[in-house]
Protein backbone atom coordinates (compact mmCIF):
# COMPACT_ATOMS: atom_id res chain seq x y z
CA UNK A 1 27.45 -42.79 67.40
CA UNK A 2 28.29 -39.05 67.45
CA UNK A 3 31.13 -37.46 67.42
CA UNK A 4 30.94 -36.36 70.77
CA UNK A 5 30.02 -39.39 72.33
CA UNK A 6 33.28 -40.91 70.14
CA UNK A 7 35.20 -38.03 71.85
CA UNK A 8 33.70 -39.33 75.40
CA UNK A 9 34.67 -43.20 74.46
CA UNK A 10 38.62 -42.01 73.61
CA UNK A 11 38.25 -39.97 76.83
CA UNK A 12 37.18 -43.12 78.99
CA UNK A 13 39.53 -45.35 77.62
CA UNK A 14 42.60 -42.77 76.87
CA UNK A 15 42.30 -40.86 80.00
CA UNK A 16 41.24 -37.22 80.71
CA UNK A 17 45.06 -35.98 80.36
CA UNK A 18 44.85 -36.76 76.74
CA UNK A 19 41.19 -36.09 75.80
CA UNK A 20 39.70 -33.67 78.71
CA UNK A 21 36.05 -32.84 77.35
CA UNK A 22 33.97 -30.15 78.33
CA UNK A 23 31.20 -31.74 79.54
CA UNK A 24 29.23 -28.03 78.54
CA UNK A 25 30.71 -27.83 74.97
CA UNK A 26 28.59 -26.58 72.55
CA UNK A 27 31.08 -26.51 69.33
CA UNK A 28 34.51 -27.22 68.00
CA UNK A 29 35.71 -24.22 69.68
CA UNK A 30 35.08 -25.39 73.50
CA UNK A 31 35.60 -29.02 73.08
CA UNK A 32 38.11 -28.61 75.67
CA UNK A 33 38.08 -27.72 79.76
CA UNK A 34 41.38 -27.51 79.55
CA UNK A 35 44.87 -28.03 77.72
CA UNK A 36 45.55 -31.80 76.16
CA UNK A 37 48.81 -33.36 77.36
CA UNK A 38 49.75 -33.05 73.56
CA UNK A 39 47.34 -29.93 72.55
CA UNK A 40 48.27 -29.71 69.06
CA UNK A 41 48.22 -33.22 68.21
CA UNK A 42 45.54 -33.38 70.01
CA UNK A 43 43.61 -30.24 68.44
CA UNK A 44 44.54 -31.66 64.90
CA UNK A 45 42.38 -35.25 65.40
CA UNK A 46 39.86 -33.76 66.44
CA UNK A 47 39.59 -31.28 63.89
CA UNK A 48 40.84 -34.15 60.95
CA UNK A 49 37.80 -36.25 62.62
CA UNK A 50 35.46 -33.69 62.35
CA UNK A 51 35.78 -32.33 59.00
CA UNK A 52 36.62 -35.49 57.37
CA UNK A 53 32.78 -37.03 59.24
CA UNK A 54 31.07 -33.84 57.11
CA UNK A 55 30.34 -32.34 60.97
CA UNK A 56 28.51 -29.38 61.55
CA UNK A 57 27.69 -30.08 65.18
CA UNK A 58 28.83 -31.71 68.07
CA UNK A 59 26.14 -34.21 67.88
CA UNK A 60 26.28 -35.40 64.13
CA UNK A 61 27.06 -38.89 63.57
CA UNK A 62 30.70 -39.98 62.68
CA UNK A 63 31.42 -43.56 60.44
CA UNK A 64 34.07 -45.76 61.09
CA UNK A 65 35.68 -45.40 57.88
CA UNK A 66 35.99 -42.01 57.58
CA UNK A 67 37.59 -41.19 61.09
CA UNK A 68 40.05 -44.17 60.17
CA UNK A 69 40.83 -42.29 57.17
CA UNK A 70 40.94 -38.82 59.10
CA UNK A 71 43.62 -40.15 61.35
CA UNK A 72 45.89 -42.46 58.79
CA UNK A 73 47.67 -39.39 57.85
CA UNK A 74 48.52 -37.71 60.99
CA UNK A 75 49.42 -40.78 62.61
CA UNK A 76 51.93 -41.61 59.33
CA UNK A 77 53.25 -38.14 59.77
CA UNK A 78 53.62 -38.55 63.52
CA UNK A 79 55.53 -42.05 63.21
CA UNK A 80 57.78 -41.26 60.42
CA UNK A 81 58.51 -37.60 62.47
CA UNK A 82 62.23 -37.20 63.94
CA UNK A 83 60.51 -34.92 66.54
CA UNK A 84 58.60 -37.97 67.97
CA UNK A 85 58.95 -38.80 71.28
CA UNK A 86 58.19 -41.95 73.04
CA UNK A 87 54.67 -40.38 74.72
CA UNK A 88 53.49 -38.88 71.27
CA UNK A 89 54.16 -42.60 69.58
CA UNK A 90 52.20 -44.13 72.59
CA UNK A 91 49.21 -41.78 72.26
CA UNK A 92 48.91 -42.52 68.46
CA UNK A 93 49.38 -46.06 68.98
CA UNK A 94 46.30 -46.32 71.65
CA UNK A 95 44.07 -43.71 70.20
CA UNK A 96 44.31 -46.37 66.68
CA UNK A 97 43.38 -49.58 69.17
CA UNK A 98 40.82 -47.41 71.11
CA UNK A 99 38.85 -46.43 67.46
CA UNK A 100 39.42 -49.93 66.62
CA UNK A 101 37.91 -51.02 70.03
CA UNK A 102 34.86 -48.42 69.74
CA UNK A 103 33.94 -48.99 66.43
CA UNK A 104 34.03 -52.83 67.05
CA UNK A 105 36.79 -54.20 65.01
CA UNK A 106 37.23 -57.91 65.93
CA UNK A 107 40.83 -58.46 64.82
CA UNK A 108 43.54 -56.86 67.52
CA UNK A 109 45.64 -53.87 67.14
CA UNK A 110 49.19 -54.71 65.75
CA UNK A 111 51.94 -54.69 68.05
CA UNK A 112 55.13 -53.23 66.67
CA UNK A 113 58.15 -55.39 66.56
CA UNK A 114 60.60 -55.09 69.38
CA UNK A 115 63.31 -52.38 68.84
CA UNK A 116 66.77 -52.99 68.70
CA UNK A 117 68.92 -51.16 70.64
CA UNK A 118 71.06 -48.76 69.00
CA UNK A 119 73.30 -47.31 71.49
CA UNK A 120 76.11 -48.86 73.62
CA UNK A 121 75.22 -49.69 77.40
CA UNK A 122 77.48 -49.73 79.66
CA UNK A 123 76.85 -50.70 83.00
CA UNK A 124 78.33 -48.45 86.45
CA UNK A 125 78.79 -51.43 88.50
CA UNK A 126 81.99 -51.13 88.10
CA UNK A 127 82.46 -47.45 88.46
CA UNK A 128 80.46 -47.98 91.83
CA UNK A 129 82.53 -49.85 93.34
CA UNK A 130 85.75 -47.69 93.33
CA UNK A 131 83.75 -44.69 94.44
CA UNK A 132 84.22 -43.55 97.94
CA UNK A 133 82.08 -41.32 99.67
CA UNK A 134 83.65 -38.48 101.23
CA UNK A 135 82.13 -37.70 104.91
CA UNK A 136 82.29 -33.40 106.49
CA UNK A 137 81.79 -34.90 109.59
């Protein structure tokens, strides 16, 4: 597979908000028709991909191994981030079980564990039901 036809995979199964291709890119440089949801993050797995596959070209091959390896880091710095948002943890979980689903891995992507609430919730049912509407009319 190349690395452009990887790129087209992660577009068809992330969506073209996250990965909108150029379908008339010629290098690194035009990859994109327009802005990624999350254009840096974005911009840096591509570029981590690239490099890390030894690509010159759009169209050189890419292994499995070493776009795993490309992305282990940035997706470790994105997780352990206190600037990460719900969306950004999302994208790196699905772009990890759509490279595990493209290059063929048989066992399924991990789920995380259920998170534990850490704030108080309080419920306005009962605030609701003293409220009174005021009417101009």
């Amino acid at each position: 597979m190349t690395f452009i036809e990887l790129l087209r995979k992660l577009e068809a199964r992330l969506g073209y908000h996250q990965f909108p291709l150029n379908p008339a890119a010629k290098s690194l440089k035009d990859l994109f028709e327009c802005s990624p949801l999350h254009h840096e993050l974005v911009m840096r797995l591509a570029q981590s991909m690239f490099v890390a596959n030894g690509c010159r070209r759009l169209t050189d091959p890419v292994a499995r191994d070493a776009t795993l390896e490309a992305v282990a880091p940035i997706r470790l710095q994105v997780l352990q981030s206190d600037r990460t948002d719900i969306d950004l943890y999302r994208l790196i979980e699905e772009l990890c079980a759509a490279l595990a689903a493209v290059f063929g891995d048989s066992a399924p992507p991990r789920t995380p564990a259920p998170a534990r609430p850490t704030a108080q919730i309080i419920s306005f049912a009962p605030f609701r039901a003293n409220r009174r509407i005021k009417s101009w009319a």
